[in-house]
PDB file of N, CA and C in Angstrom:
ATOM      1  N   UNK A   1      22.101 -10.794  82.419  1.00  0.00           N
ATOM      2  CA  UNK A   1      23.233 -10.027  82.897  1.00  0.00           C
ATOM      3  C   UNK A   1      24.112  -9.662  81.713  1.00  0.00           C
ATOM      4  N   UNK A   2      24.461  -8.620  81.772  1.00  0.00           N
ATOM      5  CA  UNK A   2      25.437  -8.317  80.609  1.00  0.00           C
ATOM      6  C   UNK A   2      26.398  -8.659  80.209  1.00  0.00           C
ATOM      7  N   UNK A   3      27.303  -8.759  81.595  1.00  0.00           N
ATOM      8  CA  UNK A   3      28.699  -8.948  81.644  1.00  0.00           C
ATOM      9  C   UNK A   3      28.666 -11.319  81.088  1.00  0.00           C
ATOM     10  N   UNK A   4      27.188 -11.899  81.202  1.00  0.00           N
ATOM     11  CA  UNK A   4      27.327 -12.826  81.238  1.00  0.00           C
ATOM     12  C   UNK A   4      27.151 -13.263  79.225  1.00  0.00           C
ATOM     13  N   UNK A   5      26.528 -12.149  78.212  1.00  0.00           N
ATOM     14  CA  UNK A   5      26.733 -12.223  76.788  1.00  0.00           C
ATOM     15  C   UNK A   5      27.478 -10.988  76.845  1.00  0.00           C
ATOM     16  N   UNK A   6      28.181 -11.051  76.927  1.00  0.00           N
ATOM     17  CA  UNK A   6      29.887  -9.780  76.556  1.00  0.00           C
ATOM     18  C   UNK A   6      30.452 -10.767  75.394  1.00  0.00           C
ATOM     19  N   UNK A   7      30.712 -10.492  74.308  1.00  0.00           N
ATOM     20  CA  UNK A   7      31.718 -11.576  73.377  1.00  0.00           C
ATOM     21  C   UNK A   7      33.049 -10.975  73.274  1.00  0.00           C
ATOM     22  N   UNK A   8      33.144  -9.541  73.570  1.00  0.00           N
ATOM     23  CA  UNK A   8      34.513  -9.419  73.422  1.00  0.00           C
ATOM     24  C   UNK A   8      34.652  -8.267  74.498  1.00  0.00           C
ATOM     25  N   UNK A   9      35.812  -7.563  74.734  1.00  0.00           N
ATOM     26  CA  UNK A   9      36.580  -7.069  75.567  1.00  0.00           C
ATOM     27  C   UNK A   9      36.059  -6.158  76.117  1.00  0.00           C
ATOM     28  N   UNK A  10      35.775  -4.912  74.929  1.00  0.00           N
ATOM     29  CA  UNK A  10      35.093  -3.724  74.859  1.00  0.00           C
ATOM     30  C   UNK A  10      33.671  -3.987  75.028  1.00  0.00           C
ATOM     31  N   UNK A  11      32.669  -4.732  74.778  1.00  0.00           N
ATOM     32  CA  UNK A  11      31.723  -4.901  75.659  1.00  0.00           C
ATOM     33  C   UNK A  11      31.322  -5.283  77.149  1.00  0.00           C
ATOM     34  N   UNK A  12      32.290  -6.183  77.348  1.00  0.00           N
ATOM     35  CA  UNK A  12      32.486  -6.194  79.084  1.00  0.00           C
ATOM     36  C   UNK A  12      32.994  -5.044  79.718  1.00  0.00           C
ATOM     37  N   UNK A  13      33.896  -4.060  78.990  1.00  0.00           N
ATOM     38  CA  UNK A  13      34.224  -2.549  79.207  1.00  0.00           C
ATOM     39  C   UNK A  13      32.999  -2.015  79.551  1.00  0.00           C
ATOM     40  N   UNK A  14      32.252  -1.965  78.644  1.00  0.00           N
ATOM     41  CA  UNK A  14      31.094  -1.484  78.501  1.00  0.00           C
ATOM     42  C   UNK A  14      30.202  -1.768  79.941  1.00  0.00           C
ATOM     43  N   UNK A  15      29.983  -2.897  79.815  1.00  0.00           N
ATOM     44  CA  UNK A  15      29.043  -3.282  81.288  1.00  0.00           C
ATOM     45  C   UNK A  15      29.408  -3.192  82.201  1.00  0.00           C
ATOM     46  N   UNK A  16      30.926  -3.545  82.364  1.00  0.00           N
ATOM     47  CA  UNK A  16      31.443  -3.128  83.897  1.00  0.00           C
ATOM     48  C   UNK A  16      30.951  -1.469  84.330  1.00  0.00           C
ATOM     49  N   UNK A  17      31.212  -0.802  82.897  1.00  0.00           N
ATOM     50  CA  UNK A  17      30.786   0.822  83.201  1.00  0.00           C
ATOM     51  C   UNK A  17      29.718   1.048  84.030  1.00  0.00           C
ATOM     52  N   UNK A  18      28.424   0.304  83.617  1.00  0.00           N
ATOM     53  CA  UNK A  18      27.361   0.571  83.707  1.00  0.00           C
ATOM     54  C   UNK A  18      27.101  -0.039  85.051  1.00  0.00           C
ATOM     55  N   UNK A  19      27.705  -1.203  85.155  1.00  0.00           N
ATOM     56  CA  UNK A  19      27.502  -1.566  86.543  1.00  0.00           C
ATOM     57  C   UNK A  19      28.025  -0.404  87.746  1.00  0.00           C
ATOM     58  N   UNK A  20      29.379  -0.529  87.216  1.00  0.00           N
ATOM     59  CA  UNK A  20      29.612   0.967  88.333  1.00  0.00           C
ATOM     60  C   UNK A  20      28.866   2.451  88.547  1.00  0.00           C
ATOM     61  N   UNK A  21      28.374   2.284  87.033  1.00  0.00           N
ATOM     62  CA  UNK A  21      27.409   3.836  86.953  1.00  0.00           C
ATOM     63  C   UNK A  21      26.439   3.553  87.988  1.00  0.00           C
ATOM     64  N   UNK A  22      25.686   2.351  88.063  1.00  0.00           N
ATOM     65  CA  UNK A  22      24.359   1.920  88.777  1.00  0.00           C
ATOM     66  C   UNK A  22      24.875   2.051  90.296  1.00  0.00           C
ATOM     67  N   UNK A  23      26.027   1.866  90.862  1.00  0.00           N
ATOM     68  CA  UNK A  23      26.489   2.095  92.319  1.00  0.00           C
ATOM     69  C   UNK A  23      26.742   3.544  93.013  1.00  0.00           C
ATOM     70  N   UNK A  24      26.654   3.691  93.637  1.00  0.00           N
ATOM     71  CA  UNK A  24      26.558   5.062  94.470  1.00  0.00           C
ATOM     72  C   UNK A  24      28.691   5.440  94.071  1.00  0.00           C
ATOM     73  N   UNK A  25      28.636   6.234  93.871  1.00  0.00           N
ATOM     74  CA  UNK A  25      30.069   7.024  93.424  1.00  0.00           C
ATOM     75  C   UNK A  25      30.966   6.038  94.422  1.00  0.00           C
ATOM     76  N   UNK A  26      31.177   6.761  95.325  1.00  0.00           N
ATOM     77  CA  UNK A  26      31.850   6.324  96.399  1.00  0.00           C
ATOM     78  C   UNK A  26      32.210   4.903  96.534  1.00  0.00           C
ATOM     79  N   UNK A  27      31.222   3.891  96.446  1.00  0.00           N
ATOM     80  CA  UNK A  27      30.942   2.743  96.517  1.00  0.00           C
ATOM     81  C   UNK A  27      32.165   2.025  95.166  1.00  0.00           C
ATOM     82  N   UNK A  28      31.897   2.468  94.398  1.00  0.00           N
ATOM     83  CA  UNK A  28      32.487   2.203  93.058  1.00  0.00           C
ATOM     84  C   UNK A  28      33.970   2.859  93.054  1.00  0.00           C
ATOM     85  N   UNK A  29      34.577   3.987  93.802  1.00  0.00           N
ATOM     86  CA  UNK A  29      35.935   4.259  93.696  1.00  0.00           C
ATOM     87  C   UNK A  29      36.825   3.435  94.967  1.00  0.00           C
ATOM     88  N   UNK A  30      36.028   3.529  96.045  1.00  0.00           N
ATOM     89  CA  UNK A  30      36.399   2.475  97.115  1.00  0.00           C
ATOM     90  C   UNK A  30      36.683   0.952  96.680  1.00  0.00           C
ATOM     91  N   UNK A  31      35.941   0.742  95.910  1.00  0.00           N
ATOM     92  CA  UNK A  31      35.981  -1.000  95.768  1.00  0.00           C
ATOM     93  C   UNK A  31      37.099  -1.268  94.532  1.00  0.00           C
ATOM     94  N   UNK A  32      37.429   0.150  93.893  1.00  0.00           N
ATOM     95  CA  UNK A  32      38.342   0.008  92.820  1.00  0.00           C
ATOM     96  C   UNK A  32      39.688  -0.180  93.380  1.00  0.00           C
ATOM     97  N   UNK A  33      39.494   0.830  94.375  1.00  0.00           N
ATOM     98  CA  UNK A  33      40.989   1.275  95.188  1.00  0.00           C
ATOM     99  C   UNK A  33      41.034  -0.297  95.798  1.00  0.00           C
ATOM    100  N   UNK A  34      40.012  -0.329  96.519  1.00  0.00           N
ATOM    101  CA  UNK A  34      40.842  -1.958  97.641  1.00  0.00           C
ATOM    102  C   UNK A  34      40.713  -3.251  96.874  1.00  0.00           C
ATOM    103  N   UNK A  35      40.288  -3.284  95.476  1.00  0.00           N
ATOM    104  CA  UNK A  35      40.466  -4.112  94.094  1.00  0.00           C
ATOM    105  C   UNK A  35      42.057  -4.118  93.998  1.00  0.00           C
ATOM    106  N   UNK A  36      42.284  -2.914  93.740  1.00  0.00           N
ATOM    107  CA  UNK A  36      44.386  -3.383  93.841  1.00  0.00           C
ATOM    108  C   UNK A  36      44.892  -3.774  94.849  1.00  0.00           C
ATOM    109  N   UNK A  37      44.230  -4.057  95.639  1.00  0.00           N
ATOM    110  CA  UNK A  37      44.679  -3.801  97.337  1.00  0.00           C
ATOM    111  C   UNK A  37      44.952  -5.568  97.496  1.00  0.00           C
ATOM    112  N   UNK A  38      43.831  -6.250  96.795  1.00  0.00           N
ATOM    113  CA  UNK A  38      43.490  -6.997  97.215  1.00  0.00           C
ATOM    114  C   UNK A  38      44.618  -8.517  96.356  1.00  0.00           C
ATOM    115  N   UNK A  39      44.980  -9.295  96.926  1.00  0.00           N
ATOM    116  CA  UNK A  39      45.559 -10.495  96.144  1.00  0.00           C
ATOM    117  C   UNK A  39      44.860 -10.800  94.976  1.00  0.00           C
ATOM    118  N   UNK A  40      45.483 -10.828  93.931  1.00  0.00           N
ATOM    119  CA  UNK A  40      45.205 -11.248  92.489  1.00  0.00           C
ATOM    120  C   UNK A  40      45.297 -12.946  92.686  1.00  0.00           C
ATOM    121  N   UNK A  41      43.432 -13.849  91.849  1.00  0.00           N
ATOM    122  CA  UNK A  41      43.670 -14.980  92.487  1.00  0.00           C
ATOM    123  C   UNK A  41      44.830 -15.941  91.390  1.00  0.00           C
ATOM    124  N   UNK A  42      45.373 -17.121  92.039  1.00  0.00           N
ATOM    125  CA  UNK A  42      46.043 -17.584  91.937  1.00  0.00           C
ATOM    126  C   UNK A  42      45.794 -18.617  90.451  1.00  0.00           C
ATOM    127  N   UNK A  43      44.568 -19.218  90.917  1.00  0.00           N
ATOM    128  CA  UNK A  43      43.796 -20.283  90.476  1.00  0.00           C
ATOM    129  C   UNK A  43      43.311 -19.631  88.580  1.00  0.00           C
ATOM    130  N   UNK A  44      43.512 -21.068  88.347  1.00  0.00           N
ATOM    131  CA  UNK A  44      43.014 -19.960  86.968  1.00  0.00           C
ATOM    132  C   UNK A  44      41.332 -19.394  86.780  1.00  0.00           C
ATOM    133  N   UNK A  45      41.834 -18.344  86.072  1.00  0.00           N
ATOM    134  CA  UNK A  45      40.299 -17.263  85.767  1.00  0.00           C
ATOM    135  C   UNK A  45      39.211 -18.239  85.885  1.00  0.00           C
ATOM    136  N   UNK A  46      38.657 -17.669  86.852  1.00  0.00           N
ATOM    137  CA  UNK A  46      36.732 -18.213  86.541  1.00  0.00           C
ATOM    138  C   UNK A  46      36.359 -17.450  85.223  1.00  0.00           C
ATOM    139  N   UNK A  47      35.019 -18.035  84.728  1.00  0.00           N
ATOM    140  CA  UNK A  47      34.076 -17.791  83.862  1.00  0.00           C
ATOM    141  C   UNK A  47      33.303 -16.658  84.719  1.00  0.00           C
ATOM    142  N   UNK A  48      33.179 -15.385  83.470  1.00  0.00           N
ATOM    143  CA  UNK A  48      32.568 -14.561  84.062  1.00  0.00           C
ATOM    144  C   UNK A  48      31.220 -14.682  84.533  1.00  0.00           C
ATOM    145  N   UNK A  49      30.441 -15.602  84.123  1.00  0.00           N
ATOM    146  CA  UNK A  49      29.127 -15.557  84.669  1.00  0.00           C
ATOM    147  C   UNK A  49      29.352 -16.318  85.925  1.00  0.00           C
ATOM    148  N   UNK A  50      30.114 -17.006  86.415  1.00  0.00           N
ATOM    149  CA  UNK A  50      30.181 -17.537  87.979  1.00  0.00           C
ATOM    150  C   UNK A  50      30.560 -16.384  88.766  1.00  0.00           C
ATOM    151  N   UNK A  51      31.452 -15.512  88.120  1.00  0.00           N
ATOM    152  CA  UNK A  51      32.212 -14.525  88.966  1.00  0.00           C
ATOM    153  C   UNK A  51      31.182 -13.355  89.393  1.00  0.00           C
ATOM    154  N   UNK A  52      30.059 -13.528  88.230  1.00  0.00           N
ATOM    155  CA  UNK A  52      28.658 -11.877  88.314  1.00  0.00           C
ATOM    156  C   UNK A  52      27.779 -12.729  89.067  1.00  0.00           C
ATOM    157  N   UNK A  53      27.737 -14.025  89.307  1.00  0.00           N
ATOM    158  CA  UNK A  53      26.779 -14.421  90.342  1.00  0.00           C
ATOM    159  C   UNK A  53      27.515 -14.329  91.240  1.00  0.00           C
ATOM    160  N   UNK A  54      28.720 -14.968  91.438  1.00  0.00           N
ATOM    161  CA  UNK A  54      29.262 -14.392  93.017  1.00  0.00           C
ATOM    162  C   UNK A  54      28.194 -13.151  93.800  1.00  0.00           C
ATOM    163  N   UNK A  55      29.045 -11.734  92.451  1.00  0.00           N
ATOM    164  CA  UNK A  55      29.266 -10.417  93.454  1.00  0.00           C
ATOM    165  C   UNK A  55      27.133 -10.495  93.184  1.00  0.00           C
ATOM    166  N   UNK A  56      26.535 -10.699  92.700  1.00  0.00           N
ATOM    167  CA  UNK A  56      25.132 -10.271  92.867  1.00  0.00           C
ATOM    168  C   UNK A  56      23.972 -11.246  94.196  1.00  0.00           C
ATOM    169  N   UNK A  57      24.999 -12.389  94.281  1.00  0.00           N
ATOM    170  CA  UNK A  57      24.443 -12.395  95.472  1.00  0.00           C
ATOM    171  C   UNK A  57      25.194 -12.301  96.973  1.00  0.00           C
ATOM    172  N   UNK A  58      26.679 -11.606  96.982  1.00  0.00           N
ATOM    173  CA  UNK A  58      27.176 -11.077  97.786  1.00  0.00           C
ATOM    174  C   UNK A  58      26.520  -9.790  98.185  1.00  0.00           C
ATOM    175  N   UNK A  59      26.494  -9.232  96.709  1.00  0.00           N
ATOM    176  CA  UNK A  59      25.502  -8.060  97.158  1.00  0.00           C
ATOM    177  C   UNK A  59      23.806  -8.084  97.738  1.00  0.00           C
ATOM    178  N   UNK A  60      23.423  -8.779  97.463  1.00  0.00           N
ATOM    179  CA  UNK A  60      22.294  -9.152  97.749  1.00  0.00           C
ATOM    180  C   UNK A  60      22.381  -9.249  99.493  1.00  0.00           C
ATOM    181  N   UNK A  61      23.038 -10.408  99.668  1.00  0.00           N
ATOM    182  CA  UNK A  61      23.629 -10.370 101.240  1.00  0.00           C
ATOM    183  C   UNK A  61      23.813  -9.528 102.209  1.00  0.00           C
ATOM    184  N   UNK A  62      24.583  -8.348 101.438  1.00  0.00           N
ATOM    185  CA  UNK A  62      24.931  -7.561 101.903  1.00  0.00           C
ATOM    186  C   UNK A  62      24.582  -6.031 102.525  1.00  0.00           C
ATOM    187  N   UNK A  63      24.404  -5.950 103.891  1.00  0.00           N
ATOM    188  CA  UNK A  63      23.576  -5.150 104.640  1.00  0.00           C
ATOM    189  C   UNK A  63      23.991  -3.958 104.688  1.00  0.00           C
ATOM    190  N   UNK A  64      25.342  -3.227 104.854  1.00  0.00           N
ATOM    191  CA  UNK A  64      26.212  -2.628 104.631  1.00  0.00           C
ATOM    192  C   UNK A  64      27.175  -1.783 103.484  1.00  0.00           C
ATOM    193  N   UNK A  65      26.734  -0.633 103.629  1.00  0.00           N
ATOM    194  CA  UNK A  65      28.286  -0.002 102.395  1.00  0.00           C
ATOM    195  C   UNK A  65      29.114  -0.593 102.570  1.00  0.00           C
ATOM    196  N   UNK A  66      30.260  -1.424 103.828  1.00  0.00           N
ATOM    197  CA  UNK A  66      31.348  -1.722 103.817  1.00  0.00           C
ATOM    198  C   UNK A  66      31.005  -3.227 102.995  1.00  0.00           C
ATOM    199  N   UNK A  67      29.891  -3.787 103.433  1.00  0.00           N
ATOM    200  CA  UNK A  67      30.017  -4.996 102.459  1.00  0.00           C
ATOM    201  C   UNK A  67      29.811  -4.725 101.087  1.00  0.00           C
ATOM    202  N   UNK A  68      28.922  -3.626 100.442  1.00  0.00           N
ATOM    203  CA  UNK A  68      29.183  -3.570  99.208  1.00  0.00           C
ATOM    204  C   UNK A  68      30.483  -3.328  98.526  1.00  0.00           C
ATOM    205  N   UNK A  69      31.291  -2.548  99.088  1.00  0.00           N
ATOM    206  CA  UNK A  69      32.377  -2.137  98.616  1.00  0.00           C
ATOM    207  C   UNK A  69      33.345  -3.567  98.744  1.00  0.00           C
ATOM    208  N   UNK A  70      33.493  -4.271  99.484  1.00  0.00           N
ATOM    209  CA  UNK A  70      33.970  -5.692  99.619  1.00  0.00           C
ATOM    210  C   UNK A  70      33.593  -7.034  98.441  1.00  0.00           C
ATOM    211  N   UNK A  71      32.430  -6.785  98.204  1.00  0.00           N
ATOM    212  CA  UNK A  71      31.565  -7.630  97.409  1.00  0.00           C
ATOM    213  C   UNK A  71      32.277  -7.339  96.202  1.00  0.00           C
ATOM    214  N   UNK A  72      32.284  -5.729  95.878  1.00  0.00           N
ATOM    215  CA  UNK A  72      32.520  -5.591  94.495  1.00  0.00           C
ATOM    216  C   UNK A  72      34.340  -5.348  94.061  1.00  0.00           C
ATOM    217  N   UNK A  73      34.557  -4.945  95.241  1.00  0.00           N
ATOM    218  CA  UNK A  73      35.932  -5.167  95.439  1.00  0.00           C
ATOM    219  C   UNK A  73      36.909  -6.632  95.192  1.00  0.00           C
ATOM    220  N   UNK A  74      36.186  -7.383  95.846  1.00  0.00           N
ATOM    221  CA  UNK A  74      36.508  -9.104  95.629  1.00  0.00           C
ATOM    222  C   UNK A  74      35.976  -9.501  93.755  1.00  0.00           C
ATOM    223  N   UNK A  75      35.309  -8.615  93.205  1.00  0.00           N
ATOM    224  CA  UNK A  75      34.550  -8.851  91.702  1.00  0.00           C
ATOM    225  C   UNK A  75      35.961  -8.134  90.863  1.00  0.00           C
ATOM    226  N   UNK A  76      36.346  -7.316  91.079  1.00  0.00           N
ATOM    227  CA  UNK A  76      37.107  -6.176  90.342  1.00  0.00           C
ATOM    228  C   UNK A  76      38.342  -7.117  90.301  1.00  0.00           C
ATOM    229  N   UNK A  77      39.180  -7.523  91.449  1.00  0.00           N
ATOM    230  CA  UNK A  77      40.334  -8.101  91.486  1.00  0.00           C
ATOM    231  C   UNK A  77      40.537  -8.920  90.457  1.00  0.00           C
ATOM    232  N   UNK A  78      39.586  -9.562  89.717  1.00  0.00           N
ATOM    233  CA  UNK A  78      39.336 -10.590  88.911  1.00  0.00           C
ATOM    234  C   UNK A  78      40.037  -9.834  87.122  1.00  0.00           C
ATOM    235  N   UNK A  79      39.831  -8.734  87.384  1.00  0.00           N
ATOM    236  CA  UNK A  79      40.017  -7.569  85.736  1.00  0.00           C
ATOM    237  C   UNK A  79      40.943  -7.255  85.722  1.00  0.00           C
ATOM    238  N   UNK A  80      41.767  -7.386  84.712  1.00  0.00           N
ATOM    239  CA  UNK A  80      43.562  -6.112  85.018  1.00  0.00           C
ATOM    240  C   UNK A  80      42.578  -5.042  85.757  1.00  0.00           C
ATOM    241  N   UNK A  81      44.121  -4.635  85.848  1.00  0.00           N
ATOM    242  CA  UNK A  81      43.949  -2.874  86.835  1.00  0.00           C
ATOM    243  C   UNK A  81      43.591  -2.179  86.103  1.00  0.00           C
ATOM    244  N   UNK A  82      43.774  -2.387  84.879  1.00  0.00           N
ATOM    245  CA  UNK A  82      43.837  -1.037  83.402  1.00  0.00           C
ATOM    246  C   UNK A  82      42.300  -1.737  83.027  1.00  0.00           C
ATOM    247  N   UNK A  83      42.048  -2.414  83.099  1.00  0.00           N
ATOM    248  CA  UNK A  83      40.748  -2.078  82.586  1.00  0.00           C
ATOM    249  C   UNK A  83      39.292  -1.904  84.076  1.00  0.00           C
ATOM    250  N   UNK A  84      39.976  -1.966  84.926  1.00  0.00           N
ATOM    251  CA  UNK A  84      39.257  -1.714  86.346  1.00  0.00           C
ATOM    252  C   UNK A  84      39.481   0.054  86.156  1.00  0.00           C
ATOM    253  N   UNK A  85      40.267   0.668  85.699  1.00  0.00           N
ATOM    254  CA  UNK A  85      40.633   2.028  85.732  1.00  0.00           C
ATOM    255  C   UNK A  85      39.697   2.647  84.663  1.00  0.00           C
ATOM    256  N   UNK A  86      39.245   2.205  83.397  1.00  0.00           N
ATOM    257  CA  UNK A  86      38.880   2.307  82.081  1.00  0.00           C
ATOM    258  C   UNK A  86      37.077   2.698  82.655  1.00  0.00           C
ATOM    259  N   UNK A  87      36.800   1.236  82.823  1.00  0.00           N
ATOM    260  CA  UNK A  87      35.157   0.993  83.426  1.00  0.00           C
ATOM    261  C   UNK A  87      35.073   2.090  84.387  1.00  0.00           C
ATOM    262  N   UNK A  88      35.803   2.620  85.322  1.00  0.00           N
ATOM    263  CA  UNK A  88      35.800   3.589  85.969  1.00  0.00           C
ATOM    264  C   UNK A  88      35.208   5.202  85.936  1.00  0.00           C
ATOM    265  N   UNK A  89      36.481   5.302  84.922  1.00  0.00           N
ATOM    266  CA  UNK A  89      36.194   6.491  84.081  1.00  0.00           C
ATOM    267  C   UNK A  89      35.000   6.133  83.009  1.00  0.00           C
ATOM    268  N   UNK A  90      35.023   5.490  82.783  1.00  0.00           N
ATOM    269  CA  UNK A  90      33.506   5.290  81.741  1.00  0.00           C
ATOM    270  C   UNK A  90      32.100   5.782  82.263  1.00  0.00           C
ATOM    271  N   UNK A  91      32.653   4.805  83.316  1.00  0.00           N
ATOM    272  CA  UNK A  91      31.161   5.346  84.867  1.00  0.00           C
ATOM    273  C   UNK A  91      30.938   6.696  85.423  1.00  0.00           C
ATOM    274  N   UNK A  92      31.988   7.277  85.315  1.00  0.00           N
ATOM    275  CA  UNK A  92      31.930   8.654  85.702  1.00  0.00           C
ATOM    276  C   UNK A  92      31.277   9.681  84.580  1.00  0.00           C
ATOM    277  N   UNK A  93      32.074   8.949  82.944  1.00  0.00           N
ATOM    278  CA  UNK A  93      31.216  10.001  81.916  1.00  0.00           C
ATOM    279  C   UNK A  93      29.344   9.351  81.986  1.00  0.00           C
ATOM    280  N   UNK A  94      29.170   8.029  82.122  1.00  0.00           N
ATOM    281  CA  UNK A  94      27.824   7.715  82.046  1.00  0.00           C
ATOM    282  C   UNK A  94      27.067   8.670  83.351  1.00  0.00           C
ATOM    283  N   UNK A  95      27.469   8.964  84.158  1.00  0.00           N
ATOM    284  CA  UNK A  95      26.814   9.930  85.783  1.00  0.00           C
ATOM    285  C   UNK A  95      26.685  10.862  85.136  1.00  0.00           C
ATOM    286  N   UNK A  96      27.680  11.901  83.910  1.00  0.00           N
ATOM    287  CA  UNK A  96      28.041  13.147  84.099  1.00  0.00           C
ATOM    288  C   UNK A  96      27.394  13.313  82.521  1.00  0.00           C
ATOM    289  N   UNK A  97      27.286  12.746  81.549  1.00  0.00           N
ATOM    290  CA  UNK A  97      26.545  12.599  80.015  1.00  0.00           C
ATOM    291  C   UNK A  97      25.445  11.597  80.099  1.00  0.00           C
ATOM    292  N   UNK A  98      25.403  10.966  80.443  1.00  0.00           N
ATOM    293  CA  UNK A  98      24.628  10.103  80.262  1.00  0.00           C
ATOM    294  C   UNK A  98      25.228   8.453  79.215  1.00  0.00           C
ATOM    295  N   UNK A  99      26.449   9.077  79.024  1.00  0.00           N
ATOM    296  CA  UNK A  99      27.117   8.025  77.820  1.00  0.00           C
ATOM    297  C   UNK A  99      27.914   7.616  78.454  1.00  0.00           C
ATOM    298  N   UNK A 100      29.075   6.802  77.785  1.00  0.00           N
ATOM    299  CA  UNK A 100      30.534   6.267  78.378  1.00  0.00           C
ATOM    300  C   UNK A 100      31.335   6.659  76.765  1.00  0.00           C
ATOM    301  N   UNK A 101      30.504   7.013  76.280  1.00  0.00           N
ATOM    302  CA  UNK A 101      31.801   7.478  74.661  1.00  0.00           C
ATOM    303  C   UNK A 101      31.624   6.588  73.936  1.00  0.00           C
ATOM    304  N   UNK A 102      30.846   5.015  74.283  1.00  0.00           N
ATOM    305  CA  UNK A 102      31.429   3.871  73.521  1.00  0.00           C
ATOM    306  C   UNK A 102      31.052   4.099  71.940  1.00  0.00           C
ATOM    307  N   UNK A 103      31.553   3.928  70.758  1.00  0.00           N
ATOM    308  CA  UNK A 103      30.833   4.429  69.314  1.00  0.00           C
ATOM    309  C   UNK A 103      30.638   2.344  68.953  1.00  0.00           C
ATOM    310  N   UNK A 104      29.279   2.573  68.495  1.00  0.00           N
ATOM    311  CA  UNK A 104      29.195   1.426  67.915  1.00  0.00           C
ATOM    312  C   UNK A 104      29.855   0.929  66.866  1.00  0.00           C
ATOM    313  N   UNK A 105      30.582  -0.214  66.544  1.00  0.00           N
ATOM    314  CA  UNK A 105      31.364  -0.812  65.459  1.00  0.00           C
ATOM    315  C   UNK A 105      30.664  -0.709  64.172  1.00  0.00           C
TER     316      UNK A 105
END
């Protein structure tokens, strides 16, 4: 999983992109929107690789668009908003170029 060797910021940028690129449009602006919607948790931050097994076998579970959008929605809450907004737009240039812009270091 990607998001589980990310070492820094802009590479988890990166994968979140791609994860959203891999979801049906819709799916991915819905779950962004009810991502703010949703209570920011309390408890301190999980480790991202507990948090990408969560949503992959929520998704897995999950029979329904409304549960995908829930699944990944409950995943997003976990990211500032600003970088839930970022991966977003990234996902949209990866649909529409094939890229997200990122320039290698």
């Amino acid at each position: 999983n990607c998001l589980d060797v990310a070492r820094s910021r802009r590479h988890g940028l990166c994968c979140l992109a791609h994860l959203l690129s891999a979801l049906p449009k819709k799916v991915s602006e819905e779950a962004a929107a009810n991502s703010r919607a949703l209570a920011r948790p309390v408890e301190a931050p999980q480790d991202v690789p507990v948090l990408a097994a969560r949503l992959v076998a929520c998704l897995q579970s999950s029979t329904e668009r409304l549960g995908e959008i829930y699944c990944l929605a409950t995943f997003l809450r976990n990211a500032p908003e600003h970088t839930v907004r970022q991966a977003l737009a990234a996902s949209q240039r990866l649909r529409d170029y094939g890229t997200a812009g990122f320039v290698q270091a």
